[in-house]
PDB file of N, CA and C in Angstrom:
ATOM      1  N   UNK A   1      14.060 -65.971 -90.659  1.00  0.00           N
ATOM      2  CA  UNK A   1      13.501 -66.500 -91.888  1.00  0.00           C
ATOM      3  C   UNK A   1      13.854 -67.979 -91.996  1.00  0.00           C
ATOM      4  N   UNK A   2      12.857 -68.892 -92.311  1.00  0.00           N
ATOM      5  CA  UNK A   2      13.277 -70.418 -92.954  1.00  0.00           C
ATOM      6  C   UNK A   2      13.164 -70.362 -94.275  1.00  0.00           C
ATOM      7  N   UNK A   3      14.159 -71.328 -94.746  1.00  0.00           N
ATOM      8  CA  UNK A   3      14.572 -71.718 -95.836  1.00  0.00           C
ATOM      9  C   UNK A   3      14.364 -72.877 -96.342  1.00  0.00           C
ATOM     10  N   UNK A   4      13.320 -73.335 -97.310  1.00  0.00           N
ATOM     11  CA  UNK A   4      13.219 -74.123 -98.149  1.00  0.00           C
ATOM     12  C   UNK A   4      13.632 -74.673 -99.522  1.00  0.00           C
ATOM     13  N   UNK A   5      14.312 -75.538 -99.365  1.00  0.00           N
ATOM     14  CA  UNK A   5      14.896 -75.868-101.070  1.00  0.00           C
ATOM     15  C   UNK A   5      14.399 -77.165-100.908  1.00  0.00           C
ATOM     16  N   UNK A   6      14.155 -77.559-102.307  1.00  0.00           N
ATOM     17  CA  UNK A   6      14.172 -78.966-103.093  1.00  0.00           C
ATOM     18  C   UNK A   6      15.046 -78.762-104.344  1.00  0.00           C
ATOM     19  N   UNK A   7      16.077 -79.838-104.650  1.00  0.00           N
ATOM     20  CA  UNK A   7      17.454 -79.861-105.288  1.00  0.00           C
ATOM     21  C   UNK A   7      17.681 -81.480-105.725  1.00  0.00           C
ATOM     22  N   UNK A   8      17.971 -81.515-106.772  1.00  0.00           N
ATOM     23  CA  UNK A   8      18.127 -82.632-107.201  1.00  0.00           C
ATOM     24  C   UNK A   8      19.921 -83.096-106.437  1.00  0.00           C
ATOM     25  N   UNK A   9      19.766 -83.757-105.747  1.00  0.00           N
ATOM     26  CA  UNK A   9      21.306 -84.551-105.079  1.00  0.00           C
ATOM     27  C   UNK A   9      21.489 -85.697-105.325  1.00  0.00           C
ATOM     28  N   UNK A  10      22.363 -85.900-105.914  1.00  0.00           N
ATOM     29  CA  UNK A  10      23.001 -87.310-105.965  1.00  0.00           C
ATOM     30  C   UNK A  10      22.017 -88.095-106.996  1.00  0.00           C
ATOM     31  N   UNK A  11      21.012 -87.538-107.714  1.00  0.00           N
ATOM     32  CA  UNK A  11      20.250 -88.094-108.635  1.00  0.00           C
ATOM     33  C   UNK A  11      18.607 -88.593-107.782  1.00  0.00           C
ATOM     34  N   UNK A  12      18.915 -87.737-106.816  1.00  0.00           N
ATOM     35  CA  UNK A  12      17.461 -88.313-106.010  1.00  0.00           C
ATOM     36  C   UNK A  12      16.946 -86.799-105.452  1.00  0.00           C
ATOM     37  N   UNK A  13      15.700 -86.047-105.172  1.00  0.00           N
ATOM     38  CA  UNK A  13      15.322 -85.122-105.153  1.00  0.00           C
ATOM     39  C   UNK A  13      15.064 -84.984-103.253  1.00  0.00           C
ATOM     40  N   UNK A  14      15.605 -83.979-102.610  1.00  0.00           N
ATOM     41  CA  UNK A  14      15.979 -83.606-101.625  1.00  0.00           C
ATOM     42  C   UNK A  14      15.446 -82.524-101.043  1.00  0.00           C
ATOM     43  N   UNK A  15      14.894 -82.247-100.126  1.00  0.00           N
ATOM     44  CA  UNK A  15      14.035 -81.119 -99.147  1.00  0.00           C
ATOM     45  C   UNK A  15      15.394 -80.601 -98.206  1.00  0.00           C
ATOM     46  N   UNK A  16      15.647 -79.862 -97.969  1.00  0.00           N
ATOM     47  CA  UNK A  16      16.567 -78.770 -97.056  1.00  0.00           C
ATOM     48  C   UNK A  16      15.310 -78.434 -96.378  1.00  0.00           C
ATOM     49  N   UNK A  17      15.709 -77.935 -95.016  1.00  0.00           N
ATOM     50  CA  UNK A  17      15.785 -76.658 -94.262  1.00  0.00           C
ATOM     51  C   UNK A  17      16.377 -75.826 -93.921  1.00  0.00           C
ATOM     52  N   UNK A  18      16.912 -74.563 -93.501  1.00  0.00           N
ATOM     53  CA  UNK A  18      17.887 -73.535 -93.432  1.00  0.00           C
ATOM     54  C   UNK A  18      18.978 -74.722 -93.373  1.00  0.00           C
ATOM     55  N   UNK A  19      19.691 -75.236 -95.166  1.00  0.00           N
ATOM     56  CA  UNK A  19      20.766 -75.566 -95.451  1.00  0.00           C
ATOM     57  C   UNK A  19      20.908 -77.483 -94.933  1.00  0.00           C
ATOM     58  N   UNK A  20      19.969 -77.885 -94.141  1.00  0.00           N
ATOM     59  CA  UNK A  20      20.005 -79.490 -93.790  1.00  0.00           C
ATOM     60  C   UNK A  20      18.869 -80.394 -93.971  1.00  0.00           C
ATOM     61  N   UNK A  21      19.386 -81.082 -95.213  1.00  0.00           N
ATOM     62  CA  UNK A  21      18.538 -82.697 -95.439  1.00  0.00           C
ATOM     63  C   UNK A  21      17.307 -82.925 -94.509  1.00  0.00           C
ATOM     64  N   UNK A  22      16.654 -83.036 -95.013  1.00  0.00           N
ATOM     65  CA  UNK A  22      15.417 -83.654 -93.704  1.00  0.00           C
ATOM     66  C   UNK A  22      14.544 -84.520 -94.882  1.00  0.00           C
ATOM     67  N   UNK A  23      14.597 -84.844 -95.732  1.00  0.00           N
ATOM     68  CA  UNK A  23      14.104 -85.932 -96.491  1.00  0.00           C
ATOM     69  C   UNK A  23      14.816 -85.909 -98.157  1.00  0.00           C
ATOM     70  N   UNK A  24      15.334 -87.199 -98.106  1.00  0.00           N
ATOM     71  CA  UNK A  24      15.605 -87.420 -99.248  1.00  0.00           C
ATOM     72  C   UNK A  24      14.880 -88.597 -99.884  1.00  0.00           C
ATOM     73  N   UNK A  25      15.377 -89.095-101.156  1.00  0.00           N
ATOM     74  CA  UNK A  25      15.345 -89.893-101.781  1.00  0.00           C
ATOM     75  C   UNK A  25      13.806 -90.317-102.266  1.00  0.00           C
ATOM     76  N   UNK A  26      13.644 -88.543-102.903  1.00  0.00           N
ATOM     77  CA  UNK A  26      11.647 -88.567-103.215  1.00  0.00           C
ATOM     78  C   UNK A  26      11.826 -88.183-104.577  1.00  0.00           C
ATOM     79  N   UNK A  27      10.781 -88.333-105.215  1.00  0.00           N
ATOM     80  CA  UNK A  27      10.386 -87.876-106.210  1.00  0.00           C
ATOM     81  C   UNK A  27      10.105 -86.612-106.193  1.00  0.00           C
ATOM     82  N   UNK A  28      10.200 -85.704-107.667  1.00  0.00           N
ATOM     83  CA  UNK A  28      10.083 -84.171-107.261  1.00  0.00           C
ATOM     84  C   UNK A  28       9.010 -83.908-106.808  1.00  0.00           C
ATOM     85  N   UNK A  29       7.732 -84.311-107.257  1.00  0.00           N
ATOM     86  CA  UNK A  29       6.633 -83.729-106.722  1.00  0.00           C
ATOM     87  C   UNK A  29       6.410 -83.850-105.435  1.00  0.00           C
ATOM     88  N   UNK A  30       6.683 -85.013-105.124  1.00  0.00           N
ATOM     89  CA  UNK A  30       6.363 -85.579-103.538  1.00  0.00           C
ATOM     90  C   UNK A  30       7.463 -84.285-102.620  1.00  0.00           C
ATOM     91  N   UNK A  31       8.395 -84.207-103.474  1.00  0.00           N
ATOM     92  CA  UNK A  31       9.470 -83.313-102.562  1.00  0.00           C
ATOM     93  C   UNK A  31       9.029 -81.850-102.609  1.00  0.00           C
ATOM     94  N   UNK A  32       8.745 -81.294-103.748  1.00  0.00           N
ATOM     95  CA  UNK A  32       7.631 -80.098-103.852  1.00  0.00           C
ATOM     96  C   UNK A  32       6.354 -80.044-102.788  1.00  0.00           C
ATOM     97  N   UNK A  33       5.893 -80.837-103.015  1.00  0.00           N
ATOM     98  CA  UNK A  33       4.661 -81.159-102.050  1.00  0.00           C
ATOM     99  C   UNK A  33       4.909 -80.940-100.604  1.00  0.00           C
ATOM    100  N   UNK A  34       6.099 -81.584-100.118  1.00  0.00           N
ATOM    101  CA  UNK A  34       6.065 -81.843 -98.976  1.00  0.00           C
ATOM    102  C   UNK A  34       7.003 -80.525 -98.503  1.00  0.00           C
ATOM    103  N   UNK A  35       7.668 -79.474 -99.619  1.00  0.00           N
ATOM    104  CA  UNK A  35       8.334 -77.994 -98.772  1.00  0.00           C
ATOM    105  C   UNK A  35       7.048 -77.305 -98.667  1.00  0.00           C
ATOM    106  N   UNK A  36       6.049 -77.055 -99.761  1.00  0.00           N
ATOM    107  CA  UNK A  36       5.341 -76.811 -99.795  1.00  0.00           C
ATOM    108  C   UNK A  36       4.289 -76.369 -98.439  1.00  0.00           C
ATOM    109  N   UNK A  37       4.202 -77.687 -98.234  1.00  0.00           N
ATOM    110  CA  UNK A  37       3.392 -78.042 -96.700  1.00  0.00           C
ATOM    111  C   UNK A  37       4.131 -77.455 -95.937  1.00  0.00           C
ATOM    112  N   UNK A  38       5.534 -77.425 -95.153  1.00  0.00           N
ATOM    113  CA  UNK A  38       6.134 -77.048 -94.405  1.00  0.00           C
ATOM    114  C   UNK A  38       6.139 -75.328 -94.669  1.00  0.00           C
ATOM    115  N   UNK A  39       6.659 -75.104 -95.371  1.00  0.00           N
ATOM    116  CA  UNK A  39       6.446 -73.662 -96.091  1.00  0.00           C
ATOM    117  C   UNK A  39       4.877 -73.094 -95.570  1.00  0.00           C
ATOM    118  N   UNK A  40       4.188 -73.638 -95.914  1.00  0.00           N
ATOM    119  CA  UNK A  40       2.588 -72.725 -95.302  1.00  0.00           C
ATOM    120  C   UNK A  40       2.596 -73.604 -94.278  1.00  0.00           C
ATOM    121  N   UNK A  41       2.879 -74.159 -92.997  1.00  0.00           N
ATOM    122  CA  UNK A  41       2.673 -74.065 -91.964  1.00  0.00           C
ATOM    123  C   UNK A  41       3.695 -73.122 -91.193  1.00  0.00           C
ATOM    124  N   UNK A  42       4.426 -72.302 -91.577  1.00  0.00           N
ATOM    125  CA  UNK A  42       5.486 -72.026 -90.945  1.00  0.00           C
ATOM    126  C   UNK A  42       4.615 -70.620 -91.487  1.00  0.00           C
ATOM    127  N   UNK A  43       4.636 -69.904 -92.725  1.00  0.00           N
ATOM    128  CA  UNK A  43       3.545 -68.591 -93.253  1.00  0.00           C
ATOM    129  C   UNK A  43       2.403 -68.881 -92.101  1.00  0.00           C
ATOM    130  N   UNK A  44       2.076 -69.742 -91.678  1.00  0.00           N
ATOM    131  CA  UNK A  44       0.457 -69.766 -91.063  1.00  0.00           C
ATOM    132  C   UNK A  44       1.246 -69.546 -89.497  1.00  0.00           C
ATOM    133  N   UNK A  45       2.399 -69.826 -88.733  1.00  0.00           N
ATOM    134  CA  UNK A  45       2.620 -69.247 -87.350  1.00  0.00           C
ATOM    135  C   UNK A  45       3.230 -67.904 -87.838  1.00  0.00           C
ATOM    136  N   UNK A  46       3.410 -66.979 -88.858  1.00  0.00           N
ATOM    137  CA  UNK A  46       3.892 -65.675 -88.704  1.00  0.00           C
ATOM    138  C   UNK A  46       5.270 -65.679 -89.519  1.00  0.00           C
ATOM    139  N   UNK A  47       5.854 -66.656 -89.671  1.00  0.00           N
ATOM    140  CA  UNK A  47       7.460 -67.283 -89.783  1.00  0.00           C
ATOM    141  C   UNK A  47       7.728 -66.675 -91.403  1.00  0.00           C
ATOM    142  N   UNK A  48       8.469 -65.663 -91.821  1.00  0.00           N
ATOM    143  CA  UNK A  48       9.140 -65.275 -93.145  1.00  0.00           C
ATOM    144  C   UNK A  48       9.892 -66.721 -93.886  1.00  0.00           C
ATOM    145  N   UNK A  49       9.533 -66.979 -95.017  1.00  0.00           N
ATOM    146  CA  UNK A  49       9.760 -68.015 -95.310  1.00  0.00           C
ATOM    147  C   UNK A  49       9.938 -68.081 -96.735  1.00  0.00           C
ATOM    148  N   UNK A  50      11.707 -68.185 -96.855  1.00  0.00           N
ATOM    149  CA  UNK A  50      12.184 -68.475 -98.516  1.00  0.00           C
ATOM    150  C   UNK A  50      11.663 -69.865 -99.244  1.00  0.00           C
ATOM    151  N   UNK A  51      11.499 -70.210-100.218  1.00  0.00           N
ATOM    152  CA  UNK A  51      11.024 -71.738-100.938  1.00  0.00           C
ATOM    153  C   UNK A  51      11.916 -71.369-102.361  1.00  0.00           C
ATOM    154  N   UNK A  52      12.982 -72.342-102.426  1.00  0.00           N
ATOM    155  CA  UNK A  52      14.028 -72.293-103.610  1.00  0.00           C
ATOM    156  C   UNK A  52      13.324 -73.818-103.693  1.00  0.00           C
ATOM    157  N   UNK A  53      13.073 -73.907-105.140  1.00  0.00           N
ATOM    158  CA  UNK A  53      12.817 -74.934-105.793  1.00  0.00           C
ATOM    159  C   UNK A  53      13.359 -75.606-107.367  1.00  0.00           C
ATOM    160  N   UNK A  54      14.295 -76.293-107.294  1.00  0.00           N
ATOM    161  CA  UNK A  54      14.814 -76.496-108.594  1.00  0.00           C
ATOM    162  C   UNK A  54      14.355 -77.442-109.853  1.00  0.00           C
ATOM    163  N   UNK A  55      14.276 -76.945-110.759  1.00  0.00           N
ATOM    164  CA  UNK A  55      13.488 -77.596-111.953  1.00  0.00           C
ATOM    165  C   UNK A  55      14.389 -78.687-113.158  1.00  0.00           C
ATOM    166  N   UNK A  56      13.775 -79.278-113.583  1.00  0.00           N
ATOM    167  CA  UNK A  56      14.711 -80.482-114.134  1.00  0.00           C
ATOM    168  C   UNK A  56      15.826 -80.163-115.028  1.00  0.00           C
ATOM    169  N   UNK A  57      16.112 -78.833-115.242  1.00  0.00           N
ATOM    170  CA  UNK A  57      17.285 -78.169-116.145  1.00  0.00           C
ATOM    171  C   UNK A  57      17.931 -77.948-115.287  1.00  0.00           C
ATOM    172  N   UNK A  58      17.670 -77.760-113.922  1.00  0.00           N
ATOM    173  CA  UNK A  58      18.781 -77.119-112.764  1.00  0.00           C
ATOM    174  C   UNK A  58      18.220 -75.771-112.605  1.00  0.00           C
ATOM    175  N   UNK A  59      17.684 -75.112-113.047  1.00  0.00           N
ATOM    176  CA  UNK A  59      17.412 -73.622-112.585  1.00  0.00           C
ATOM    177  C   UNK A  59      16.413 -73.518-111.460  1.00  0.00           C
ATOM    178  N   UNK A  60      16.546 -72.630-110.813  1.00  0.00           N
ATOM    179  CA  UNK A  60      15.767 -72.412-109.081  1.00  0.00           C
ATOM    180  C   UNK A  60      14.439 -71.288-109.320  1.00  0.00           C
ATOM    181  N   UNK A  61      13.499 -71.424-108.806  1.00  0.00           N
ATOM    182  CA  UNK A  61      12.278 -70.856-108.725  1.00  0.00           C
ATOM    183  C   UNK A  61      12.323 -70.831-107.558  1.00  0.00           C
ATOM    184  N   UNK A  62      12.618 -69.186-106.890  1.00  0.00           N
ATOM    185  CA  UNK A  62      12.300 -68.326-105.641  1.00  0.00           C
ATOM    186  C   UNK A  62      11.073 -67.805-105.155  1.00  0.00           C
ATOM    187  N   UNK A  63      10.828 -68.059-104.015  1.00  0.00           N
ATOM    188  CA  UNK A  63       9.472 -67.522-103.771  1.00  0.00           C
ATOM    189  C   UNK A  63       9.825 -66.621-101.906  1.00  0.00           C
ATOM    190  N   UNK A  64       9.359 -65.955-101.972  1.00  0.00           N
ATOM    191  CA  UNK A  64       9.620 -65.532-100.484  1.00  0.00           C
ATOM    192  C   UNK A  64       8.345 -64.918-100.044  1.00  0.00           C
ATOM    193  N   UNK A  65       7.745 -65.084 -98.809  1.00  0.00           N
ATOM    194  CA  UNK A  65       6.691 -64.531 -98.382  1.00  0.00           C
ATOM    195  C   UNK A  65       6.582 -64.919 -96.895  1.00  0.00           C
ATOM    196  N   UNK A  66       5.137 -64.619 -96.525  1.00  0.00           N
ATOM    197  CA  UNK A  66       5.110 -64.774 -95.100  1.00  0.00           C
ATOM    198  C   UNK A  66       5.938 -63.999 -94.138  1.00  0.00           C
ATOM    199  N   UNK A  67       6.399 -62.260 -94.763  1.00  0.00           N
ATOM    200  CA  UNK A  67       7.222 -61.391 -93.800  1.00  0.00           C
ATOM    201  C   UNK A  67       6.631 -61.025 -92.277  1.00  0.00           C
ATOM    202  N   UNK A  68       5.661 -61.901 -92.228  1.00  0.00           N
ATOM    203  CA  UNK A  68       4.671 -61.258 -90.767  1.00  0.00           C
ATOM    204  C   UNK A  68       4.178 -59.944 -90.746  1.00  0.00           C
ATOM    205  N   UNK A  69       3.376 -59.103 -91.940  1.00  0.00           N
ATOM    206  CA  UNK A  69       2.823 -58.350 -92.131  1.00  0.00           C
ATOM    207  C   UNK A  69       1.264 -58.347 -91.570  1.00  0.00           C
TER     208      UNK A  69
END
């Protein structure tokens, strides 16, 4: 399974992959946008794929799909 988060760090909004930085210093949407994308290309090769996304209070919106059904 891959793992997607966007997390507000250090006051700048941050993309993970299973647990490591791969773009910071975006705006949320742009950072939404861009797990997003990664997230359905990874559903589109077969790939089970978590998307934790955190909202401007701090609370996380889980999504999991793409079990290769």
């Amino acid at each position: 399974m891959v793992q997607y988060a966007v997390t507000l760090k250090q006051g700048d909004w941050t993309v993970f992959k299973d647990g490591e930085a791969i773009a910071s210093d975006m705006s949320r949407s742009a950072a939404v946008e861009m797990a997003q994308g990664l997230a359905f290309e990874d559903e589109e090769r077969g790939e089970p794929v978590e998307l934790l996304i955190q909202d401007y209070t701090g609370e996380l919106a889980h999504k999991v799909s793409g079990r290769g059904n």
